[in-house]
PDB file of N, CA and C in Angstrom:
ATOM      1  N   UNK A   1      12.725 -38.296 -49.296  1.00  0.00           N
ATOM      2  CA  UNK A   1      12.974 -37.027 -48.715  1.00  0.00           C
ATOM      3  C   UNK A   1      12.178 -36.825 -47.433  1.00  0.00           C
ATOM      4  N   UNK A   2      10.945 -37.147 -47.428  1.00  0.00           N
ATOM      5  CA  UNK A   2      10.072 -37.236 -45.921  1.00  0.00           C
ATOM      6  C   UNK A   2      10.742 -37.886 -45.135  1.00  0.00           C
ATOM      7  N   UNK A   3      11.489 -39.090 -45.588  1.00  0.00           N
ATOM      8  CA  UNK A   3      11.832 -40.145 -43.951  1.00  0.00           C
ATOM      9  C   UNK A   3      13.349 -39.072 -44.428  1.00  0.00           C
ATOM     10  N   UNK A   4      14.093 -38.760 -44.612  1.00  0.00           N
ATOM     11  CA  UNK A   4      15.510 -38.186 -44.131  1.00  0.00           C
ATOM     12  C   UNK A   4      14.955 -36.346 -43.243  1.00  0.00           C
ATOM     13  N   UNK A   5      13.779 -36.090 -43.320  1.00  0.00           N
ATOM     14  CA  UNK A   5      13.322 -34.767 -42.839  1.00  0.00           C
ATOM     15  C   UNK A   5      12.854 -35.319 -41.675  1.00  0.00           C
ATOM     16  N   UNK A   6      11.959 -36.428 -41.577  1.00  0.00           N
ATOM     17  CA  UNK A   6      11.942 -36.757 -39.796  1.00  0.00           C
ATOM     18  C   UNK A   6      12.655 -37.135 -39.475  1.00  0.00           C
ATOM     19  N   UNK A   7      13.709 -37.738 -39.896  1.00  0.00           N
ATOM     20  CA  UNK A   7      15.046 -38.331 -39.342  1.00  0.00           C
ATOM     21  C   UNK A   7      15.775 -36.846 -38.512  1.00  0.00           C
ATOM     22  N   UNK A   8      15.941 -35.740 -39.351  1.00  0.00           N
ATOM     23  CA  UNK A   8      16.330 -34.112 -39.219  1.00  0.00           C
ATOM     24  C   UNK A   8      15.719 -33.724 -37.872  1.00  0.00           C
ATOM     25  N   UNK A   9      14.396 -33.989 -37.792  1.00  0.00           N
ATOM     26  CA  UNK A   9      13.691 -32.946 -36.986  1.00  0.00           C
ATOM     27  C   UNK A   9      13.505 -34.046 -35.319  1.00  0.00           C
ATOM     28  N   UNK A  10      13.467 -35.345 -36.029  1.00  0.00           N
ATOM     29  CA  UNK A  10      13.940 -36.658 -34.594  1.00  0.00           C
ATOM     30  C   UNK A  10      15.242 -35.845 -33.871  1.00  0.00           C
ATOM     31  N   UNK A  11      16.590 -35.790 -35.242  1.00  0.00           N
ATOM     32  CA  UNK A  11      17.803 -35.329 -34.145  1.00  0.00           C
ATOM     33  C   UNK A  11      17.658 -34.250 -33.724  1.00  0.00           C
ATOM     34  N   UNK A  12      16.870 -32.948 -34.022  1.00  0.00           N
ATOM     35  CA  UNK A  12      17.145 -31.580 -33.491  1.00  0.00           C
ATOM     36  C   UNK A  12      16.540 -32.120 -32.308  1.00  0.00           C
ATOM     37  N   UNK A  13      15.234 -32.597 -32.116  1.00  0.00           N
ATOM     38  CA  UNK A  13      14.789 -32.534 -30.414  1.00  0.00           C
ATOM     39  C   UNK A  13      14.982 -33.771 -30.062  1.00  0.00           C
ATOM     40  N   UNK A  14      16.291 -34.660 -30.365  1.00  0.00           N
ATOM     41  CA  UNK A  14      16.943 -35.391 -29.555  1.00  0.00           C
ATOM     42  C   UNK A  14      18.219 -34.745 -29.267  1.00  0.00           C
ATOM     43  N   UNK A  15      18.627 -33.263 -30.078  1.00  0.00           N
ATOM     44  CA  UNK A  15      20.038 -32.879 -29.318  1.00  0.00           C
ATOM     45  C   UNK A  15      19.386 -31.706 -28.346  1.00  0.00           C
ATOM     46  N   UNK A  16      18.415 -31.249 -28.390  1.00  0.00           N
ATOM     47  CA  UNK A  16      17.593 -30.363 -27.716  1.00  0.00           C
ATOM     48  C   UNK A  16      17.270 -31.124 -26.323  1.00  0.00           C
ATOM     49  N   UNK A  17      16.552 -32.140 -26.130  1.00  0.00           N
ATOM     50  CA  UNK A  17      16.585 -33.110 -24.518  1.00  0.00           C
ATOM     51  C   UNK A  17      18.275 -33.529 -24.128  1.00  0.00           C
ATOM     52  N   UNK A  18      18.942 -33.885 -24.934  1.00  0.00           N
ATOM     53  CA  UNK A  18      19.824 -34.345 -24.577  1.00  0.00           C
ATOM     54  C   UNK A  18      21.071 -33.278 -24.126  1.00  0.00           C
ATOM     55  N   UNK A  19      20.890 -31.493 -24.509  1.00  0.00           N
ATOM     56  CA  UNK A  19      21.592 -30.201 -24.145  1.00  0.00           C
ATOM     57  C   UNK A  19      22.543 -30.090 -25.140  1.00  0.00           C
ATOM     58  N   UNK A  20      22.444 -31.114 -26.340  1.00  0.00           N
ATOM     59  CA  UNK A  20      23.472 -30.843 -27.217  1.00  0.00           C
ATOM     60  C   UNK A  20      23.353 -29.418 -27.866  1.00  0.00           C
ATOM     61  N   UNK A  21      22.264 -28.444 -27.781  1.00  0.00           N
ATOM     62  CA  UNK A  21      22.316 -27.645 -28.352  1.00  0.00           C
ATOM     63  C   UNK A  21      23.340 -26.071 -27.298  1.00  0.00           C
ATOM     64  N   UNK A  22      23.065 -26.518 -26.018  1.00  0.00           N
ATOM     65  CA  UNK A  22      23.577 -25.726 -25.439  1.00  0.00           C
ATOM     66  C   UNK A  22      25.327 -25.727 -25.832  1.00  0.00           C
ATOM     67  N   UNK A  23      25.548 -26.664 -26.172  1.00  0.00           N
ATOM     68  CA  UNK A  23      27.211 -26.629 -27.079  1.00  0.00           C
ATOM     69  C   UNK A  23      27.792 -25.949 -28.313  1.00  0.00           C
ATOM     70  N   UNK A  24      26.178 -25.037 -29.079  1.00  0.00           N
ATOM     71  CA  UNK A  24      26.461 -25.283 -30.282  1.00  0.00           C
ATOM     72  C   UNK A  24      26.870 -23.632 -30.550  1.00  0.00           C
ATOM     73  N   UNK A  25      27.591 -23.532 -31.800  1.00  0.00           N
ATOM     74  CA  UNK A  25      28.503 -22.366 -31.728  1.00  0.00           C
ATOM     75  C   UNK A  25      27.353 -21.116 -31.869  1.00  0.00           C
ATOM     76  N   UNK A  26      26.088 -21.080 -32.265  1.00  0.00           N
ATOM     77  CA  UNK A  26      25.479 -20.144 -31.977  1.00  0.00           C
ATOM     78  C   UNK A  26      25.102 -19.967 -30.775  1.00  0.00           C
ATOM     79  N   UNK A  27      24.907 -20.805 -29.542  1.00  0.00           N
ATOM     80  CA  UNK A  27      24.679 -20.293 -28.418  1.00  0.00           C
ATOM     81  C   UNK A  27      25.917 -19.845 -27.903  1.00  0.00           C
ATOM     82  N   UNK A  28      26.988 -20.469 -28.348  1.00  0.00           N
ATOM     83  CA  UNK A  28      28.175 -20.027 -27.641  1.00  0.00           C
ATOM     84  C   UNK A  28      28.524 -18.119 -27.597  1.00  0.00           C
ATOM     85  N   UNK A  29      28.395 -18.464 -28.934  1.00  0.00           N
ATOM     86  CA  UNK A  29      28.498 -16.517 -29.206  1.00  0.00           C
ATOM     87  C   UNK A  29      27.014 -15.920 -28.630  1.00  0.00           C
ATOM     88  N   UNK A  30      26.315 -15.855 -28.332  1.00  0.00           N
ATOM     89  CA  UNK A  30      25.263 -15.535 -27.977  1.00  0.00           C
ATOM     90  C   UNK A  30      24.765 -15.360 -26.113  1.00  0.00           C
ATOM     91  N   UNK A  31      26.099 -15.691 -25.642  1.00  0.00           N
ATOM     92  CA  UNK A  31      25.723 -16.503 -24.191  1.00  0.00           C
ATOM     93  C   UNK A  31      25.461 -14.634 -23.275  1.00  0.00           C
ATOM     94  N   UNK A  32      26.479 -14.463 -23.987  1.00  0.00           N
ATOM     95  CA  UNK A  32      26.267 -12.407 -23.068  1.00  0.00           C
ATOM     96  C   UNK A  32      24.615 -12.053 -23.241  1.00  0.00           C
ATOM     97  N   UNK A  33      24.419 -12.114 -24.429  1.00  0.00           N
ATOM     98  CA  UNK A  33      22.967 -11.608 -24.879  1.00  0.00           C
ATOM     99  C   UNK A  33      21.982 -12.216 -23.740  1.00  0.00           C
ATOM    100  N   UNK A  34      22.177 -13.871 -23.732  1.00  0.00           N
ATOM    101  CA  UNK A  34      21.312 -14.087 -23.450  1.00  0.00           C
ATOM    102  C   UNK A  34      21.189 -14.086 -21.267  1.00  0.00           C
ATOM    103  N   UNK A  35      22.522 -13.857 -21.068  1.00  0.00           N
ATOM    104  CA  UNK A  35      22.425 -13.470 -19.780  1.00  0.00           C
ATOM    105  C   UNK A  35      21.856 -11.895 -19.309  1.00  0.00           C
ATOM    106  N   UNK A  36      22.184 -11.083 -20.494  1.00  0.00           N
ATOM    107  CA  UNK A  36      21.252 -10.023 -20.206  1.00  0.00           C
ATOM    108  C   UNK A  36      19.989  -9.865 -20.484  1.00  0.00           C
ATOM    109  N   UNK A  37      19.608 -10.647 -20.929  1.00  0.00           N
ATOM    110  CA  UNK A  37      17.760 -10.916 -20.869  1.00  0.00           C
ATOM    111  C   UNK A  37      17.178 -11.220 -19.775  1.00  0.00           C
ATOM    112  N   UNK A  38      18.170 -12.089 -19.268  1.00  0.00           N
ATOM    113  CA  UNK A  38      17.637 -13.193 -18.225  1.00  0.00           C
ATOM    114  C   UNK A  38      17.852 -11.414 -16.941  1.00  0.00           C
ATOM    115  N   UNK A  39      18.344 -11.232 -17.077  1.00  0.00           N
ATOM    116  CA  UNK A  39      19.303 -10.068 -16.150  1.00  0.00           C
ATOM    117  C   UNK A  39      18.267  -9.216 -16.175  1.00  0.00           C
ATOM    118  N   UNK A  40      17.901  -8.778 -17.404  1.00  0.00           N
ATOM    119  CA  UNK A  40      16.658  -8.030 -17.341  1.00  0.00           C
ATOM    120  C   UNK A  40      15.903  -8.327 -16.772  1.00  0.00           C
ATOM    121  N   UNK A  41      14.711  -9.408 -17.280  1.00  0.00           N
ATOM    122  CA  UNK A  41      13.676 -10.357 -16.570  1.00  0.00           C
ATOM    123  C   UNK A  41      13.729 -10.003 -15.296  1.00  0.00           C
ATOM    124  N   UNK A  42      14.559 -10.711 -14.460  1.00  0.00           N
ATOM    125  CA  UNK A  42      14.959 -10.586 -12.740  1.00  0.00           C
ATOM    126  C   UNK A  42      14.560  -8.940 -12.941  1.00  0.00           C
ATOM    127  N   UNK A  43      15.402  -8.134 -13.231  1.00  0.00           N
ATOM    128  CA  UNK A  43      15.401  -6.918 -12.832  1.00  0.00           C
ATOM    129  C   UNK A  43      13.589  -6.533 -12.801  1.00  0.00           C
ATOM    130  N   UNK A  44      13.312  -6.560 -14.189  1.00  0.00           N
ATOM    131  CA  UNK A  44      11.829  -6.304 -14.536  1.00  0.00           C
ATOM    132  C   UNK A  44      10.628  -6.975 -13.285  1.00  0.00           C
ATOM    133  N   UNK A  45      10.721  -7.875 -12.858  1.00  0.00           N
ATOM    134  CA  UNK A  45       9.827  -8.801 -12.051  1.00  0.00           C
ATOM    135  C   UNK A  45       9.925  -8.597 -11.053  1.00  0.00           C
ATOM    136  N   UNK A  46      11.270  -8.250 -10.310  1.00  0.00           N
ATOM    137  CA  UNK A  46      11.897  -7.802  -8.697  1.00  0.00           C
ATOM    138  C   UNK A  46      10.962  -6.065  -8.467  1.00  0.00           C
ATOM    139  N   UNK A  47      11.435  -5.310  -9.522  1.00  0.00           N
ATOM    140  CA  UNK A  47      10.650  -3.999 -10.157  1.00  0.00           C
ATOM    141  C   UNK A  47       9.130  -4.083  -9.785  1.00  0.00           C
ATOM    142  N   UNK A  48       8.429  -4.939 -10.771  1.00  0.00           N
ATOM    143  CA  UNK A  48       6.867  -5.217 -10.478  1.00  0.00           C
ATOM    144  C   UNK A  48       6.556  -5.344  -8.782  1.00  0.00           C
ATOM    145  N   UNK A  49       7.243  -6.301  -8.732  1.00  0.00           N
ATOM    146  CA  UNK A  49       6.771  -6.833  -7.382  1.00  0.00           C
ATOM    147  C   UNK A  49       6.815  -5.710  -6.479  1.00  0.00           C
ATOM    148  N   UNK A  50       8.051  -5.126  -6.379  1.00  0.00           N
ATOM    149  CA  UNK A  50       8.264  -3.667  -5.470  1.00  0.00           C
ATOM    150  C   UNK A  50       7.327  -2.606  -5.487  1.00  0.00           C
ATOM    151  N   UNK A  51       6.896  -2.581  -6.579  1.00  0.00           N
ATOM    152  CA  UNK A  51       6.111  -1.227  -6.814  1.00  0.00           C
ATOM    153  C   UNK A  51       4.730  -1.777  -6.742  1.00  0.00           C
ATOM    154  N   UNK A  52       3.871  -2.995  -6.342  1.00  0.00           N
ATOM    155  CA  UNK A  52       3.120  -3.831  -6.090  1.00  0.00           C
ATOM    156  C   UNK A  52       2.642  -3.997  -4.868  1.00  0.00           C
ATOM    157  N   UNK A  53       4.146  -3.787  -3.700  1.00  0.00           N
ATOM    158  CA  UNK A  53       4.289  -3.982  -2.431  1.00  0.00           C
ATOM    159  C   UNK A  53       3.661  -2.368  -2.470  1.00  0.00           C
ATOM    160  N   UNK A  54       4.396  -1.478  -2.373  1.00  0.00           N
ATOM    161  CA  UNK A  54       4.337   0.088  -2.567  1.00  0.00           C
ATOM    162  C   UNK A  54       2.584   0.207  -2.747  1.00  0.00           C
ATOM    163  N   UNK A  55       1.724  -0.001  -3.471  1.00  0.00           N
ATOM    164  CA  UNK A  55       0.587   0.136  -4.232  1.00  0.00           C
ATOM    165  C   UNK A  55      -0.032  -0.247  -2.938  1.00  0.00           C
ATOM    166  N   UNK A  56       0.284  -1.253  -2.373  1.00  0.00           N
ATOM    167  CA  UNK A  56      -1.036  -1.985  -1.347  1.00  0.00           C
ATOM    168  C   UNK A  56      -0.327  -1.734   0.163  1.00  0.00           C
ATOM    169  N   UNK A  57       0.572  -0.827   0.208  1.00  0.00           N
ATOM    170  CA  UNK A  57       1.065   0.159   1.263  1.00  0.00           C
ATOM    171  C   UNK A  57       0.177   1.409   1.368  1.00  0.00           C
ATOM    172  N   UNK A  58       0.607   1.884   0.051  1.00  0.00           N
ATOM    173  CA  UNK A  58      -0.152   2.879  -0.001  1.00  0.00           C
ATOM    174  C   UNK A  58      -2.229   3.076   0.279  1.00  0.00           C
ATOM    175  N   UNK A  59      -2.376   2.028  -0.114  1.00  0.00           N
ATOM    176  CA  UNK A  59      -3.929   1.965  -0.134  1.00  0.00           C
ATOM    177  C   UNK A  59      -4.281   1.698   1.392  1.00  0.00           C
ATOM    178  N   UNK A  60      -3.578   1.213   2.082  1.00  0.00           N
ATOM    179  CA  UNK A  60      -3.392   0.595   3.231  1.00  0.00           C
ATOM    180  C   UNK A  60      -3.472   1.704   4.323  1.00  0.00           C
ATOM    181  N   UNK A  61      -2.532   2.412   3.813  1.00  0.00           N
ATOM    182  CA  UNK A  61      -2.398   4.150   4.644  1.00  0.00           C
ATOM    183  C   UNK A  61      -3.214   4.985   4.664  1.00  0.00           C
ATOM    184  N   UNK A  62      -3.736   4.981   3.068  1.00  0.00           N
ATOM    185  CA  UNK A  62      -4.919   5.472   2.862  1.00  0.00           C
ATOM    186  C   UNK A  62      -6.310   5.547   3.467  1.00  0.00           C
ATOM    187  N   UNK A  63      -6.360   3.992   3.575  1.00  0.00           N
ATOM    188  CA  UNK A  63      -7.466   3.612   4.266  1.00  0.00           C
ATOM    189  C   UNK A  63      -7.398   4.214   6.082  1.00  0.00           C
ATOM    190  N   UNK A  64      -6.697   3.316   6.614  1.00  0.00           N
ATOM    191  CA  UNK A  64      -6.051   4.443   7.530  1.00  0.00           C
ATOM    192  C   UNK A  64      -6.389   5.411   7.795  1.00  0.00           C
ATOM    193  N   UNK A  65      -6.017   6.504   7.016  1.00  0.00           N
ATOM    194  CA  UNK A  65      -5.748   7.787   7.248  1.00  0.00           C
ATOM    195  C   UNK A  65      -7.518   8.149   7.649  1.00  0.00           C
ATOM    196  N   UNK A  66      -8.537   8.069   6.669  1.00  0.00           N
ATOM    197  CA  UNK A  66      -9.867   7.917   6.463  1.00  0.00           C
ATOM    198  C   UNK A  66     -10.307   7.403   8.020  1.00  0.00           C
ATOM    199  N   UNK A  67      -9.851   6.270   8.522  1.00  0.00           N
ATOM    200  CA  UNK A  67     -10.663   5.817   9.583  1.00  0.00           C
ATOM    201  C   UNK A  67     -10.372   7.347  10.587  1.00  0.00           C
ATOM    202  N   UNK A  68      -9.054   7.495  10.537  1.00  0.00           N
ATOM    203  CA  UNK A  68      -8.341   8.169  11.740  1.00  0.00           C
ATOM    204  C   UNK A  68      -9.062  10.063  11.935  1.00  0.00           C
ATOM    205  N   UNK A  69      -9.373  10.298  10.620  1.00  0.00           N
ATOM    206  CA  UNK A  69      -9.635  11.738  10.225  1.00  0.00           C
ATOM    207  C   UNK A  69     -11.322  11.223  10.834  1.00  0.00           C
ATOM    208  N   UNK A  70     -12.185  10.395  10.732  1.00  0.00           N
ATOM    209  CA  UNK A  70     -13.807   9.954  10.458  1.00  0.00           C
ATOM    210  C   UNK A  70     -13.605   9.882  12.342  1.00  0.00           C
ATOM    211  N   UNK A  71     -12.560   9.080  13.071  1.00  0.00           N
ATOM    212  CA  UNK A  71     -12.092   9.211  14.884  1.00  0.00           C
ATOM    213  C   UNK A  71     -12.172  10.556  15.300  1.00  0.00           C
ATOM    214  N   UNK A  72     -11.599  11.666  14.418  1.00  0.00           N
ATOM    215  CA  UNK A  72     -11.207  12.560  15.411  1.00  0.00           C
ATOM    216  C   UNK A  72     -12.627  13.359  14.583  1.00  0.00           C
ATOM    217  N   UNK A  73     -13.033  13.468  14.209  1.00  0.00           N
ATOM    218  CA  UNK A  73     -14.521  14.034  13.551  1.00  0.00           C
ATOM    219  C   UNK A  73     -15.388  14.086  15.031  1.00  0.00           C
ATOM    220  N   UNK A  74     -15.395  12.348  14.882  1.00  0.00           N
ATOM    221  CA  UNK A  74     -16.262  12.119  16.375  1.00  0.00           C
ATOM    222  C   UNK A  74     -15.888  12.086  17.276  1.00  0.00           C
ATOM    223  N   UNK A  75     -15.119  12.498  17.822  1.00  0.00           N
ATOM    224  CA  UNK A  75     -14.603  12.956  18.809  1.00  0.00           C
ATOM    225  C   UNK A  75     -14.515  14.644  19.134  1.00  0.00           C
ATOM    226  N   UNK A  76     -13.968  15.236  18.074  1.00  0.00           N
ATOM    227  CA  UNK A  76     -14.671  16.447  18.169  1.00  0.00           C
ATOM    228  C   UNK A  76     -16.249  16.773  18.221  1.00  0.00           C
ATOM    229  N   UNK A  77     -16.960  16.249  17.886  1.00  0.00           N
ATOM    230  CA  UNK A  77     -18.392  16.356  17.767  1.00  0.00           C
ATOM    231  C   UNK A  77     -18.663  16.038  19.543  1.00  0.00           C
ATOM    232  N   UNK A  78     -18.170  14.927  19.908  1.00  0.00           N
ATOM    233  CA  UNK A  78     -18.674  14.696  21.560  1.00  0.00           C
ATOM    234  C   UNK A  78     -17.999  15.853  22.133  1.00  0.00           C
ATOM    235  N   UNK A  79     -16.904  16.397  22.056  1.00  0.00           N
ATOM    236  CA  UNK A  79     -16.524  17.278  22.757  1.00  0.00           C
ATOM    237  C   UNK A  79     -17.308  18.841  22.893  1.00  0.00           C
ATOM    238  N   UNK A  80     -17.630  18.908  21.795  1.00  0.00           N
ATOM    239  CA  UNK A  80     -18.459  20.332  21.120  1.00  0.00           C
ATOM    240  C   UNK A  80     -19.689  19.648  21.896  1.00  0.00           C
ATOM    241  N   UNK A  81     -20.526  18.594  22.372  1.00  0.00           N
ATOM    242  CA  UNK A  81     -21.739  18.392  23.076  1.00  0.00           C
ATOM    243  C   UNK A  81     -21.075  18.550  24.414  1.00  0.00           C
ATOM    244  N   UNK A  82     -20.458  18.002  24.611  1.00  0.00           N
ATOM    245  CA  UNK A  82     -20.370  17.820  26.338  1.00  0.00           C
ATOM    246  C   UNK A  82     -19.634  19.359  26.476  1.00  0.00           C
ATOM    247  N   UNK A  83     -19.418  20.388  25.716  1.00  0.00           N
ATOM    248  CA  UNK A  83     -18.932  21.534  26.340  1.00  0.00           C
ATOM    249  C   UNK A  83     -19.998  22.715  26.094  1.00  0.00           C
ATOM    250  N   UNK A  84     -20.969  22.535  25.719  1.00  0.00           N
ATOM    251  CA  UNK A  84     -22.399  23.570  25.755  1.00  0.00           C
ATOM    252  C   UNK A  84     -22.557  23.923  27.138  1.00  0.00           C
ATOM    253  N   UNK A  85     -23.188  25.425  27.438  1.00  0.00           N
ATOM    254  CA  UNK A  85     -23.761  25.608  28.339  1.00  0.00           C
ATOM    255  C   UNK A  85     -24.538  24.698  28.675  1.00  0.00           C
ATOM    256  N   UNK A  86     -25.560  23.962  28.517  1.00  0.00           N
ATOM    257  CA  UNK A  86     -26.525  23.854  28.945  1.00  0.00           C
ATOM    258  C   UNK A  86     -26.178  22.088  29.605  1.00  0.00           C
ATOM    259  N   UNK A  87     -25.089  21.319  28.601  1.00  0.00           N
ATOM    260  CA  UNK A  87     -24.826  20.439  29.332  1.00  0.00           C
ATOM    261  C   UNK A  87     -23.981  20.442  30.744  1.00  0.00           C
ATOM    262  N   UNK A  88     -23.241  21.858  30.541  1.00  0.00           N
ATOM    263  CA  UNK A  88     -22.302  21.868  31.735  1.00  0.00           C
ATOM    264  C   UNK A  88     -23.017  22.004  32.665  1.00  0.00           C
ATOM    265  N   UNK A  89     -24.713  22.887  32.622  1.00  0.00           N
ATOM    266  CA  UNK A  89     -25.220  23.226  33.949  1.00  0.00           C
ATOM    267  C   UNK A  89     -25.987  22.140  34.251  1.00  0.00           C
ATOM    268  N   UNK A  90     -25.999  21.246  33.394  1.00  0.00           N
ATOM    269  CA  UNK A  90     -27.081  20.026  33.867  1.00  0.00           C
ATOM    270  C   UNK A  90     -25.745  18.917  34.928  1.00  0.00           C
ATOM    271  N   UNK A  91     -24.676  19.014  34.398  1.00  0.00           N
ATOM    272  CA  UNK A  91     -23.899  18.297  35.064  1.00  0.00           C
ATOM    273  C   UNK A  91     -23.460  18.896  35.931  1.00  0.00           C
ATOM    274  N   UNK A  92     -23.252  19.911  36.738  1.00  0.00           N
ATOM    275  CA  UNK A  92     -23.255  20.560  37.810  1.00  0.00           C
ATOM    276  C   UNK A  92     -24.333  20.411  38.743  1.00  0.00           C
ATOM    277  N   UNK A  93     -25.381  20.758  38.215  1.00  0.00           N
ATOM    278  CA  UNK A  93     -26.467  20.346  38.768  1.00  0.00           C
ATOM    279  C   UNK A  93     -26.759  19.112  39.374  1.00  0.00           C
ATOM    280  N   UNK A  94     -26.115  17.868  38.389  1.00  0.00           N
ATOM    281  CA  UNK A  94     -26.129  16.820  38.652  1.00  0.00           C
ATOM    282  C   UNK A  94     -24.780  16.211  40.083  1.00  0.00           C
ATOM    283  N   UNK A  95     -23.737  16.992  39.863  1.00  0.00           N
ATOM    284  CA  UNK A  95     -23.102  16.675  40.967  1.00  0.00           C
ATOM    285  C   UNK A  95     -23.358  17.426  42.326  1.00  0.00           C
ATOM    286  N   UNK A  96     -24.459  18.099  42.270  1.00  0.00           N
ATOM    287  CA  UNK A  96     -24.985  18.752  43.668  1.00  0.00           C
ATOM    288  C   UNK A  96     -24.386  19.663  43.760  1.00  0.00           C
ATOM    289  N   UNK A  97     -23.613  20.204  43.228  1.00  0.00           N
ATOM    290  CA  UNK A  97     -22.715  21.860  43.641  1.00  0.00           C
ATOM    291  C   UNK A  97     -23.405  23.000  43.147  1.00  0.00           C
ATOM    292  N   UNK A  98     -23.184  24.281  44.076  1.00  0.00           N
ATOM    293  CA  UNK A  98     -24.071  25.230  44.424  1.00  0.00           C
ATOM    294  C   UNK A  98     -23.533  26.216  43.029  1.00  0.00           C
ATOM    295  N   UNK A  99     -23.010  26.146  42.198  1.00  0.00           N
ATOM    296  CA  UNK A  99     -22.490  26.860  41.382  1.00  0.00           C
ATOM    297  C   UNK A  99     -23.512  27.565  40.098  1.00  0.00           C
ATOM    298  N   UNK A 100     -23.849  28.357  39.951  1.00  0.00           N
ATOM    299  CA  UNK A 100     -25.072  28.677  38.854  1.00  0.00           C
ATOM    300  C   UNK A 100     -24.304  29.950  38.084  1.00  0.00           C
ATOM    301  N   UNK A 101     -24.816  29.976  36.912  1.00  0.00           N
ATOM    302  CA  UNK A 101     -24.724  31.320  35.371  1.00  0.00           C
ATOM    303  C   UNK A 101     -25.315  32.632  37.000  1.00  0.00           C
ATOM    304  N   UNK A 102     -23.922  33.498  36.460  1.00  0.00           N
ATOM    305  CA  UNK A 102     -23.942  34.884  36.613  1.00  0.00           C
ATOM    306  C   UNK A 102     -25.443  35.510  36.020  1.00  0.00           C
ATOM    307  N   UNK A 103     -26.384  36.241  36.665  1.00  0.00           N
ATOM    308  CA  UNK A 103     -27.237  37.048  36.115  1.00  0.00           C
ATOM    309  C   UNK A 103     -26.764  38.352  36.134  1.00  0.00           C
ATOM    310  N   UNK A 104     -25.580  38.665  36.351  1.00  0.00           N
ATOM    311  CA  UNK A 104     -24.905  40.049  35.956  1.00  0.00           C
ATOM    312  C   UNK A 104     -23.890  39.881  34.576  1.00  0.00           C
ATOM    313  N   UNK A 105     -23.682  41.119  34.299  1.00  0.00           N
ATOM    314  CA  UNK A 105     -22.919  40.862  32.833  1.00  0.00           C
ATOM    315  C   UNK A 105     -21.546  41.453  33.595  1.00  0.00           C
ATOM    316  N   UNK A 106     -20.597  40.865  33.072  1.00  0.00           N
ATOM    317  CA  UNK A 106     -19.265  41.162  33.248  1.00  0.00           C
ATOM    318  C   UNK A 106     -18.863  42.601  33.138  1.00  0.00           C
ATOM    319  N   UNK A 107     -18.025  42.782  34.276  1.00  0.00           N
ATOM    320  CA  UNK A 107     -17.367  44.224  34.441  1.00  0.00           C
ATOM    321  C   UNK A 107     -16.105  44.154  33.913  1.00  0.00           C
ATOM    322  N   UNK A 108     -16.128  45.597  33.385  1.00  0.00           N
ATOM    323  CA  UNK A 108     -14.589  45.867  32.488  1.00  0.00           C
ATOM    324  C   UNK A 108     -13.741  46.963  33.423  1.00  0.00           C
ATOM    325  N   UNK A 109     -12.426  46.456  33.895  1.00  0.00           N
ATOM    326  CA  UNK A 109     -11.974  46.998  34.696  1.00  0.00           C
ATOM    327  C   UNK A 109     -11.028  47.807  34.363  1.00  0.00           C
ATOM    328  N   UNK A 110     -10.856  48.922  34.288  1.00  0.00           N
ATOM    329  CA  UNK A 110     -10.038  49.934  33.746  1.00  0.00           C
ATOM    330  C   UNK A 110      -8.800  50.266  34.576  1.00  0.00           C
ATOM    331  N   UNK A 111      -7.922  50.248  34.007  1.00  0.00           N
ATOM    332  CA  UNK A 111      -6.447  51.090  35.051  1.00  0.00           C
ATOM    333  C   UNK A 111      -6.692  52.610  35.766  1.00  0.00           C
TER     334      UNK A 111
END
């Protein structure tokens, strides 16, 4: 009974290398099933990958966004320095023009 059971299990994975099984009436009835697995799979993996791409888009933008908001921070900050009184009169000063702060206070002119 041992040598006719390896003899059994010799032919299954000699009709298994050889595709005899792909002939056999259970795969035959079975062939829809198993194209929608496969159908799935693809679908499932195409899926991953997309929403994978998406993920390291997103982080990407993200990051981004951070540099761009941290740019205009400093940039507002130089602007808020270089527009003080005290720098404008030093740079006036500095280009030699006769221009100086009013020591009168502004008049309100009525109709």
């Amino acid at each position: 009974m041992s040598a006719e059971r390896k003899k059994k299990k010799k032919n299954i994975l000699k009709s298994w290398f050889d595709g005899d099984m792909l002939l056999s009436p259970f795969l035959s009835r079975q062939i829809g099933l198993i194209a929608l697995v496969a159908a799935l799979i693809i679908v499932y993996v195409s899926n991953r990958y997309a929403f994978q791409s998406e993920q390291v888009e997103i982080q990407r933008l993200r990051t981004k966004l951070e540099d761009v908001k941290y740019e205009a921070l400093a940039r507002s900050s130089e602007l808020m320095e270089k527009s003080r009184e005290s720098n404008i009169q030093k740079y006036i000063e500095e280009q030699g023009s006769q221009l100086s702060i009013s020591t009168r206070p502004p008049v309100v002119i009525k109709k």
